[in-house]
Protein backbone atom coordinates (compact mmCIF):
# COMPACT_ATOMS: atom_id res chain seq x y z
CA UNK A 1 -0.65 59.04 16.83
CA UNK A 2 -1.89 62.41 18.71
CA UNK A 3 -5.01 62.29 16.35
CA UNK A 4 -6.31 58.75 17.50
CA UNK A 5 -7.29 59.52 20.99
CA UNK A 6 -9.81 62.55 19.87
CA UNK A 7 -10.88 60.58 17.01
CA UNK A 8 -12.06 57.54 19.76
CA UNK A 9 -14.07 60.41 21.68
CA UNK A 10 -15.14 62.62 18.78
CA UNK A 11 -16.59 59.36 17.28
CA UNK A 12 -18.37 58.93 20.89
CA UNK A 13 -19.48 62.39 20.36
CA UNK A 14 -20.98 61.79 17.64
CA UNK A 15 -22.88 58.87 18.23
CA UNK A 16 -24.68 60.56 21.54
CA UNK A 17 -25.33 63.91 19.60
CA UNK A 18 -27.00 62.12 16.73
CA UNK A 19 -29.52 60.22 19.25
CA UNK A 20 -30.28 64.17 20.63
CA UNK A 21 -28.07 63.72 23.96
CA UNK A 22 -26.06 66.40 24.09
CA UNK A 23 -22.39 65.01 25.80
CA UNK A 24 -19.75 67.44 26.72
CA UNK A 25 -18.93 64.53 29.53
CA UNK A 26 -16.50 63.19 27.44
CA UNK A 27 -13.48 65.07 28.88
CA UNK A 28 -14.38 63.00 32.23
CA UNK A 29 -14.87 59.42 30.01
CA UNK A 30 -11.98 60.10 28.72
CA UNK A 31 -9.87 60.71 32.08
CA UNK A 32 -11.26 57.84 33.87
CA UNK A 33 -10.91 55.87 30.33
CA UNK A 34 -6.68 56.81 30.93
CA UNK A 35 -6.59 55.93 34.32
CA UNK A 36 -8.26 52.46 34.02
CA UNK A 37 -5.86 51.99 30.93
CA UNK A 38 -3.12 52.67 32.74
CA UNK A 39 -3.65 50.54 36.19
CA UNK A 40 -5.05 47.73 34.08
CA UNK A 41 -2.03 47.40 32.29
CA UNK A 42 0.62 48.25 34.92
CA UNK A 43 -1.10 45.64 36.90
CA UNK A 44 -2.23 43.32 34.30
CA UNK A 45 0.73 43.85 31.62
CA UNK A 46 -2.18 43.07 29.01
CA UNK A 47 -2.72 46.07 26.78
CA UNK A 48 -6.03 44.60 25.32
CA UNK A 49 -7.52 44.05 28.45
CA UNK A 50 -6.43 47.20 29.70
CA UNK A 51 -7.63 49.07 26.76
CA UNK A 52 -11.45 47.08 26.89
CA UNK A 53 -11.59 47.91 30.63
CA UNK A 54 -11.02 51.49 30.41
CA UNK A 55 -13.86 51.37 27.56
CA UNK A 56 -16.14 49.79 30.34
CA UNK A 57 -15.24 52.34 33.05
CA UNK A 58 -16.03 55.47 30.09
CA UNK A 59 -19.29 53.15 29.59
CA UNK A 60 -20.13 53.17 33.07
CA UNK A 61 -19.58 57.18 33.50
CA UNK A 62 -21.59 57.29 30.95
CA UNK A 63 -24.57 55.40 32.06
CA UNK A 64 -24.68 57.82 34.68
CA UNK A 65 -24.83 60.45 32.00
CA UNK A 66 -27.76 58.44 30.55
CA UNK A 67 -29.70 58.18 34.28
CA UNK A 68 -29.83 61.67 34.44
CA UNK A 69 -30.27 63.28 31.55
CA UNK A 70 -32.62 60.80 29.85
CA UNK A 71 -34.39 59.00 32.74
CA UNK A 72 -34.07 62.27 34.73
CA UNK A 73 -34.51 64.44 31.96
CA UNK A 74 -31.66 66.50 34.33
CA UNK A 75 -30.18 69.48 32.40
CA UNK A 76 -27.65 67.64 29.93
CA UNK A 77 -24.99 70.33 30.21
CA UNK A 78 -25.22 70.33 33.80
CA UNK A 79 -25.02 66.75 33.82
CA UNK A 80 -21.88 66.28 31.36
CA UNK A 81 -20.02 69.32 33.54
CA UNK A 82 -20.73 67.00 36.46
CA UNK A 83 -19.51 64.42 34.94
CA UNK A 84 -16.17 65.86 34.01
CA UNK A 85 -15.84 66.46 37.45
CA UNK A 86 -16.72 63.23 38.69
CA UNK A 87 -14.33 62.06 36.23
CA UNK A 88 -11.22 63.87 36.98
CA UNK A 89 -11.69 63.54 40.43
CA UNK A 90 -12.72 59.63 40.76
CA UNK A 91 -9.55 58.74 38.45
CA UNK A 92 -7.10 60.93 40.67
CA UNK A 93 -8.89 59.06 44.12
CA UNK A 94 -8.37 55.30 42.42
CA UNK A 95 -4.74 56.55 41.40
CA UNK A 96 -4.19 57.38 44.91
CA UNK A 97 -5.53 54.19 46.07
CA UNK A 98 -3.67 52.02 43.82
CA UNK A 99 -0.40 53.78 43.81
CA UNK A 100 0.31 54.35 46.97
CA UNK A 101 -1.26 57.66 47.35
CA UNK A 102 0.48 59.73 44.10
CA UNK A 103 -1.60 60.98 41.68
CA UNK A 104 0.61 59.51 38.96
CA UNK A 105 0.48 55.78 37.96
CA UNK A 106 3.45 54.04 37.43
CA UNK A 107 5.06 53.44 34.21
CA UNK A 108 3.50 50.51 31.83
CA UNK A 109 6.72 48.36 30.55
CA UNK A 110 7.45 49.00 27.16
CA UNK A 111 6.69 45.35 26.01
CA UNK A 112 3.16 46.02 27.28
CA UNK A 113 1.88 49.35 25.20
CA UNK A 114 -0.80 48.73 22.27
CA UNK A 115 1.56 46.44 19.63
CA UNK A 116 3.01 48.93 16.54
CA UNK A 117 1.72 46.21 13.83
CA UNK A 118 4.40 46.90 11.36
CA UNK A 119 7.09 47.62 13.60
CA UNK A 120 10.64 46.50 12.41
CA UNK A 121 9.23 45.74 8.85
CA UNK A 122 10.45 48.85 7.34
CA UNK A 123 14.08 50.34 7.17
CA UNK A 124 14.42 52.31 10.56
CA UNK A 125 13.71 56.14 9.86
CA UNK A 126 12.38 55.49 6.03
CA UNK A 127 9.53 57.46 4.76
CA UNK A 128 6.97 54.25 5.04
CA UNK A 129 8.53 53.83 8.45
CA UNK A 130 7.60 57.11 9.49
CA UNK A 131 4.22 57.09 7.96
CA UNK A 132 2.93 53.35 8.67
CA UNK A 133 4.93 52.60 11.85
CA UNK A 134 2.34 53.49 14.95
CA UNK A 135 0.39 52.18 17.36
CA UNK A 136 -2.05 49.41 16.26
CA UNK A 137 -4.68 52.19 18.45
CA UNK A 138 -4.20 54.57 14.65
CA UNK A 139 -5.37 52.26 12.54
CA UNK A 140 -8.23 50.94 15.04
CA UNK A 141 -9.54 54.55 15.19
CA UNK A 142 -10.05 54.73 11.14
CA UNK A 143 -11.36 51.68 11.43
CA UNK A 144 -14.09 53.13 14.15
CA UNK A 145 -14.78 55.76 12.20
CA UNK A 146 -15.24 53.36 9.02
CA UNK A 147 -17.80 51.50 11.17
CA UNK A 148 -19.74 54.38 12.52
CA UNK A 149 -19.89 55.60 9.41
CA UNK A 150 -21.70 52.75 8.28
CA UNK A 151 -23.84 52.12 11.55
CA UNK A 152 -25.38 55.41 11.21
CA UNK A 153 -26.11 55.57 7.80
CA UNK A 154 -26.64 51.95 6.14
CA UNK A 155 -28.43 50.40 9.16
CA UNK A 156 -31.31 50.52 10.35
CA UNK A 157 -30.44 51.18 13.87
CA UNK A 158 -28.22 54.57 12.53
CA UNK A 159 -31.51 55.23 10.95
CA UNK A 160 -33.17 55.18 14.21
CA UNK A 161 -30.11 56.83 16.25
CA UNK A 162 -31.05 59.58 13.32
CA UNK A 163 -34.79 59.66 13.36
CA UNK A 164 -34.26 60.10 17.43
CA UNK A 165 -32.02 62.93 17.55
CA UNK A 166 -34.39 64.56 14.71
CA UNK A 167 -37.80 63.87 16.13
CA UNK A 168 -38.57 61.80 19.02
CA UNK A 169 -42.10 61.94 18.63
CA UNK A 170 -42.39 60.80 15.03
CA UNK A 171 -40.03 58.15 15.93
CA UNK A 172 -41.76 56.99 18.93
CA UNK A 173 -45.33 56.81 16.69
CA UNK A 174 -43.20 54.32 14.45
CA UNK A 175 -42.71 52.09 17.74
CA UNK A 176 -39.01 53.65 18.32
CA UNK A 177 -38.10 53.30 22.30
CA UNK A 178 -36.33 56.65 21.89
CA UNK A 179 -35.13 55.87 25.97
CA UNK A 180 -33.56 52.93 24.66
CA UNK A 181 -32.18 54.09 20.98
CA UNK A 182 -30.63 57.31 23.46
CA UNK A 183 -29.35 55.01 26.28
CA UNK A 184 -27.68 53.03 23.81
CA UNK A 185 -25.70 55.81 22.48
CA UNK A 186 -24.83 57.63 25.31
CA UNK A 187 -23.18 54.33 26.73
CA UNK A 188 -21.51 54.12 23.30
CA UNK A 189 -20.05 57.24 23.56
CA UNK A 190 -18.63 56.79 26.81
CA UNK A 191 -16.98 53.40 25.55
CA UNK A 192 -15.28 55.00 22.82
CA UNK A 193 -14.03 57.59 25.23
CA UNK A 194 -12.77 55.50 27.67
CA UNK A 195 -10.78 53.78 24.44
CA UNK A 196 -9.70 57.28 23.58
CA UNK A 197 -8.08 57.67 26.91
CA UNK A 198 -6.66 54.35 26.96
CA UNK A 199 -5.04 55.40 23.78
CA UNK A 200 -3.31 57.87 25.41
CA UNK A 201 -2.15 56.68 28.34
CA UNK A 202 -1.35 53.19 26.14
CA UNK A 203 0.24 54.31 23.30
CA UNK A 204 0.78 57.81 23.19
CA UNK A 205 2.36 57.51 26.52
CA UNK A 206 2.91 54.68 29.10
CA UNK A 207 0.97 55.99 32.06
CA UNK A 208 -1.42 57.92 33.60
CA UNK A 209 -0.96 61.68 35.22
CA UNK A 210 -3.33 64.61 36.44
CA UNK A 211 -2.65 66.58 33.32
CA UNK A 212 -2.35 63.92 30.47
CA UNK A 213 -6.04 64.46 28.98
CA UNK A 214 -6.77 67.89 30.28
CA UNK A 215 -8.27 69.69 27.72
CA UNK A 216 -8.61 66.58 24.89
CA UNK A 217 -12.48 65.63 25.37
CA UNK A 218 -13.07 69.59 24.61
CA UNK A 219 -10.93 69.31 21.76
CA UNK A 220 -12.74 66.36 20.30
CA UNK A 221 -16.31 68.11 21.25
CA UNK A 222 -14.92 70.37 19.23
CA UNK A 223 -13.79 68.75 16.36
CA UNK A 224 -17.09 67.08 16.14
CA UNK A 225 -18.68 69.97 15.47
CA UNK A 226 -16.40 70.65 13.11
CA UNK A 227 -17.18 67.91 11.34
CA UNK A 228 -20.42 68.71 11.75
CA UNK A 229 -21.61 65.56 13.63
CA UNK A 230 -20.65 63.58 10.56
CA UNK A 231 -17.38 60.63 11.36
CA UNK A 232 -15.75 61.42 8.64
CA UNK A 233 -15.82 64.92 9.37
CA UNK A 234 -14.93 64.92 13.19
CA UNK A 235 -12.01 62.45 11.77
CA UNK A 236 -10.64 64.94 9.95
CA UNK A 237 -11.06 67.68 12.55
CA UNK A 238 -9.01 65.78 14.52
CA UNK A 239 -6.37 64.79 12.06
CA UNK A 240 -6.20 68.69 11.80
CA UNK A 241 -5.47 68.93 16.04
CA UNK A 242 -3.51 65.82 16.22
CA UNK A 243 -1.11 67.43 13.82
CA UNK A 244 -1.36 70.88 15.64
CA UNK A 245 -0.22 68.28 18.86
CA UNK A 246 2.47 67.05 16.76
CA UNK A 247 3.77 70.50 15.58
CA UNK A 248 4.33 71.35 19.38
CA UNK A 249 6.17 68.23 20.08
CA UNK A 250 8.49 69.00 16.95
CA UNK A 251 9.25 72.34 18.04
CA UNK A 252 10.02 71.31 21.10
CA UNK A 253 12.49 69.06 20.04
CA UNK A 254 14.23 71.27 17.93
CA UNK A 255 15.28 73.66 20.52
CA UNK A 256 13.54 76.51 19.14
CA UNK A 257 13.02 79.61 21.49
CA UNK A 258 9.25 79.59 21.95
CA UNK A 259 8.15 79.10 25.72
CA UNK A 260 6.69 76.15 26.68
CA UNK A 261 3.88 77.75 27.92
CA UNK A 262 2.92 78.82 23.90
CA UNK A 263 3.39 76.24 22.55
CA UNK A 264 1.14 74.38 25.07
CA UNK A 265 -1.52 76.78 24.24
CA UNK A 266 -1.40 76.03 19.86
CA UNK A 267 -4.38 73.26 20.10
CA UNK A 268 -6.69 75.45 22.09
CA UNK A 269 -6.29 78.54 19.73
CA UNK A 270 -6.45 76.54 17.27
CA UNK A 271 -9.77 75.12 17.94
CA UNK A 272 -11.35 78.78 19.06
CA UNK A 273 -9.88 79.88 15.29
CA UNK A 274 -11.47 76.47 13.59
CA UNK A 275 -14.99 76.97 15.77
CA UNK A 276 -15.23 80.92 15.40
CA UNK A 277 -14.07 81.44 11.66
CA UNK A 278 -14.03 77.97 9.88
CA UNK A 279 -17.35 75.83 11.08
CA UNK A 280 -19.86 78.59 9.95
CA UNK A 281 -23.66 78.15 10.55
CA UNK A 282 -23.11 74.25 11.59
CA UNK A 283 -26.23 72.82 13.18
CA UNK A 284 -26.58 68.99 15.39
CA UNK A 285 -29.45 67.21 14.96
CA UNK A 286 -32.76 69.26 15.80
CA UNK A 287 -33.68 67.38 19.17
CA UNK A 288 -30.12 67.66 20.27
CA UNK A 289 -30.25 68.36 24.05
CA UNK A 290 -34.34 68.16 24.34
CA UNK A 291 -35.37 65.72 27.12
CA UNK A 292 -38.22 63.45 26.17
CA UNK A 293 -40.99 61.52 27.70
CA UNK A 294 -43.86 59.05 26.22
CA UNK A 295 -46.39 61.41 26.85
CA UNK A 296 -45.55 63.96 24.82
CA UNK A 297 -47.08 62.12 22.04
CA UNK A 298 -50.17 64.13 21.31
């Protein structure tokens, strides 16, 4: 369940990386993905149309992404830490707005989270219970990753996404619109973000607060290089956080005498210990962060 959100916006990750646009924006796709999740369905009391509308507003964030650092050829870094701005702040100004100036939405009725598909088919507590029993969000993310998977490496637009983030030039001489091929994923990247926040505010919880995602669009930038900007890979990276997420909510259940404060901290160490000592000499795609423009072709 803690897993599904990063692996929605490590997937996203991974498809702008692999088109050569570098994305640490997704921290701000993802907030404005929760807070769009969260209003739609308070409002709405649909959790599909909640959950596609806070993929629109991460697609939206990042089109402004795209502007700059493609059409722009702006500084991508800059432009993703702008973006995370623009992103917390924007979501905390609509919350505002909407809920009578707090900062906190209000919470989504139970009967209107994402559906638990195989809820009440298993004895209450049983191992499959415990195992199969989650948000229909879970299985959708697998399912993502299933699909990227394929996308990038059995089609030929992955093939292109590829050939993009490896050489723009060569691909442009083959008749590639590398603006378009990169557009396309950076929007892509900010729709799976904005369902990664949705599955937070959704599922994991029922609505939307200043401090829900903080920290979980670095986590799954993180796990994507982990997985080495492979979906299979940044899957498992964040199967490894999500359960790190988990451990902390266990321990804090049981009563056990660790400060809060620690235990809020596990995920982040953890992901300085998996990037420093675990990832080794990992390297994105070679035209990863590299503006480009048609007359470069020489």
């Amino acid at each position: 369940m803690y897993a599904a959100p990063l692996i929605f916006t490590a997937l996203g990750g991974v498809a702008s990386e692999n088109s050569g646009v570098v994305n640490i924006g997704l921290e701000g796709m993802m907030t404005i993905g929760a807070l769009i999740g969260a209003t739609v369905g308070y409002y709405l009391g649909n959790p599909w149309i909640a959950f596609l509308s806070a993929g629109i507003g991460g697609g939206i964030l990042a089109l402004l992404h795209a502007i700059a650092s493609i059409t722009f050829e702006a500084d991508q870094i800059v432009s993703g830490i702008a973006i995370n701005f623009l992103g917390s702040g924007l979501s905390l100004f609509l919350s505002r707005i909407f809920f009578e100036g707090t900062t906190m939405t209000k919470p989504i009725d139970l009967n209107h989270k994402m559906p638990r598909p195989f809820n009440e088919i298993f004895s209450n507590n049983s191992f499959l219970d415990l195992v199969f029993n989650q948000y229909i969000t879970v299985y959708l993310s697998f399912l993502l990753v299933l699909i990227m998977w394929f996308m990038l490496y059995k089609t030929k637009l992955g093939l292109r996404i590829r050939s993009v983030g490896e050489h723009p030039k060569a691909a442009d001489t083959l008749g590639i619109n590398v603006h378009r091929i990169r557009y396309f994923s950076v929007i892509l990247s900010g729709i799976l973000s904005g369902f990664g926040g949705a599955a937070m505010s959704l599922a994991v919880v029922s609505n939307f607060r200043p401090t829900l995602i903080s920290g979980q669009g670095f986590i799954a930038l993180a796990a994507m290089i982990f997985g080495k900007w492979k979906p299979q890979g940044a899957m498992l990276a964040c199967l490894l956080f999500g359960a790190a997420q988990g451990l902390i909510v266990y321990l804090g259940g049981t009563g056990a005498n660790i400060p809060t404060q620690i235990l809020a901290m596990v995920p982040y160490i953890l992901t300085l210990i998996v990037l420093t000592g675990f990832v080794g000499k990992s390297s994105g795609p070679a035209a990863n962060g590299e503006p480009y423009t048609k007359h470069d072709i020489g």
